[in-house]
Protein backbone atom coordinates (compact mmCIF):
# COMPACT_ATOMS: atom_id res chain seq x y z
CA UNK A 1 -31.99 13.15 -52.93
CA UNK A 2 -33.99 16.06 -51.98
CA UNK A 3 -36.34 18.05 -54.84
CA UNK A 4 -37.46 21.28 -54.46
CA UNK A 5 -39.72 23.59 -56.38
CA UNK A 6 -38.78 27.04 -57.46
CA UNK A 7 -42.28 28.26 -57.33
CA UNK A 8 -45.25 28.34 -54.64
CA UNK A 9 -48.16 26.32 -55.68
CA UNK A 10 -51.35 27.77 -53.91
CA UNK A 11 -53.38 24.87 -52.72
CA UNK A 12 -56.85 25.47 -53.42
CA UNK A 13 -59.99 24.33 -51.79
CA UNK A 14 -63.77 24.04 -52.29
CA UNK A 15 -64.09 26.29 -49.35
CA UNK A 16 -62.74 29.16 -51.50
CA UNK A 17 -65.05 28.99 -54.22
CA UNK A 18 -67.70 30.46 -51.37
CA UNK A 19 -68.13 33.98 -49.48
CA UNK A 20 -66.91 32.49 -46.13
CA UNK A 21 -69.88 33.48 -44.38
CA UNK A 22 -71.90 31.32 -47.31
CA UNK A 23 -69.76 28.34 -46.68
CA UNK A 24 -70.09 28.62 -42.72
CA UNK A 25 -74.31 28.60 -43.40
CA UNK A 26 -73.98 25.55 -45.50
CA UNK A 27 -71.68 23.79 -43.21
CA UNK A 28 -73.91 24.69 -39.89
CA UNK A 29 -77.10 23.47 -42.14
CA UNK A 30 -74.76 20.08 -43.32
CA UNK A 31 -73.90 20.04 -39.50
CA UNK A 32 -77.04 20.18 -38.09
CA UNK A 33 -79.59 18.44 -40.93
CA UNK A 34 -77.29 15.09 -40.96
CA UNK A 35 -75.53 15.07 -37.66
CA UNK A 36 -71.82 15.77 -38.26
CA UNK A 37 -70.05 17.52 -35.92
CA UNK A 38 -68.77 21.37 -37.62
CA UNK A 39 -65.15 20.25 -38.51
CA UNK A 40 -66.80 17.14 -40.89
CA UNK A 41 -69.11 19.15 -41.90
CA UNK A 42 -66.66 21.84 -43.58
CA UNK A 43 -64.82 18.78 -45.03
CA UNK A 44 -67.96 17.45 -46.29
CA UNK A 45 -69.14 20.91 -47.86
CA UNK A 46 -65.46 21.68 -49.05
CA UNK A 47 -65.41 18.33 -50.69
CA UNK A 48 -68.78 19.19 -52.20
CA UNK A 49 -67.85 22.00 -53.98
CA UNK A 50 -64.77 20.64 -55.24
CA UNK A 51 -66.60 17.94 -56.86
CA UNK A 52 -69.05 20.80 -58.00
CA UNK A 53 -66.51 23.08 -59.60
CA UNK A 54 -64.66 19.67 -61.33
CA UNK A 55 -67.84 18.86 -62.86
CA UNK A 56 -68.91 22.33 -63.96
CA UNK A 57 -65.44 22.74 -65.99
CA UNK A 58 -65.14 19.25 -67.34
CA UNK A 59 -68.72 19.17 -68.10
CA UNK A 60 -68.98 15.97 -66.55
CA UNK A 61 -72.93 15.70 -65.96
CA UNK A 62 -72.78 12.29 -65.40
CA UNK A 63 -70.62 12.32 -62.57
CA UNK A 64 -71.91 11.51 -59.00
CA UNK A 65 -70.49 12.28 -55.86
CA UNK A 66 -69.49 10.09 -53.24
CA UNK A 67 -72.07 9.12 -50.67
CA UNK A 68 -69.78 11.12 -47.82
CA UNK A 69 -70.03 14.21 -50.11
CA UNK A 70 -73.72 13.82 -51.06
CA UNK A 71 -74.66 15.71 -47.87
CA UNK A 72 -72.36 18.89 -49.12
CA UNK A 73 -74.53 19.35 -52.01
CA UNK A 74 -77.39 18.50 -50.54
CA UNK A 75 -77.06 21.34 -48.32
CA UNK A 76 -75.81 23.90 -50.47
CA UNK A 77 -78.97 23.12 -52.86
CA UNK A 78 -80.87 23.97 -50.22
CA UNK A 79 -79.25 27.67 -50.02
CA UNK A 80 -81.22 27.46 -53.51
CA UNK A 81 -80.98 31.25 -54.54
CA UNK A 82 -77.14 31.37 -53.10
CA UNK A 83 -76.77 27.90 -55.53
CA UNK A 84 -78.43 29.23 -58.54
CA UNK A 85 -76.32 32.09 -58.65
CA UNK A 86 -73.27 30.00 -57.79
CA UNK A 87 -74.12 27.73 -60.55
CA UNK A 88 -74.41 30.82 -62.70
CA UNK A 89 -71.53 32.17 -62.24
């Protein structure tokens, strides 16, 4: 037995939550500052804001990323005034 939905889901990523060019800086910075090649650093970064967004709504401030995704913040800290007004927002 086969089920279908009736309606699209749009799959959403941590990449969207940034201004592509942003997300490309942070990724080349991830890329370059711990070594990853530029495909696992998008996944890293991605993954990073994911977990960033998840604990912004739930208000989770006791949450800690994974030790793979550390890097993703990391980096995008380091953008600091791109991250403050992220954070703002």
């Amino acid at each position: 037995m086969t089920t279908t939905m009736e309606t699209s889901v749009a799959l959403r990523r941590g990449r969207d939550l940034l201004d592509p060019e942003l997300f490309e800086r942070v990724s080349e910075f991830c890329a370059v500052e711990y070594g990853h090649e530029m495909c696992t650093a998008r996944n890293v970064v991605d993954q990073a804001l994911a977990f960033l967004k998840v604990m912004g709504d739930a208000r989770a401030f006791d949450m800690t990323p994974s030790r793979i995704v550390d890097p993703g913040w990391h980096s995008f800290a380091l953008h600091t005034r791109a991250y403050a007004a992220w954070c703002q927002e």
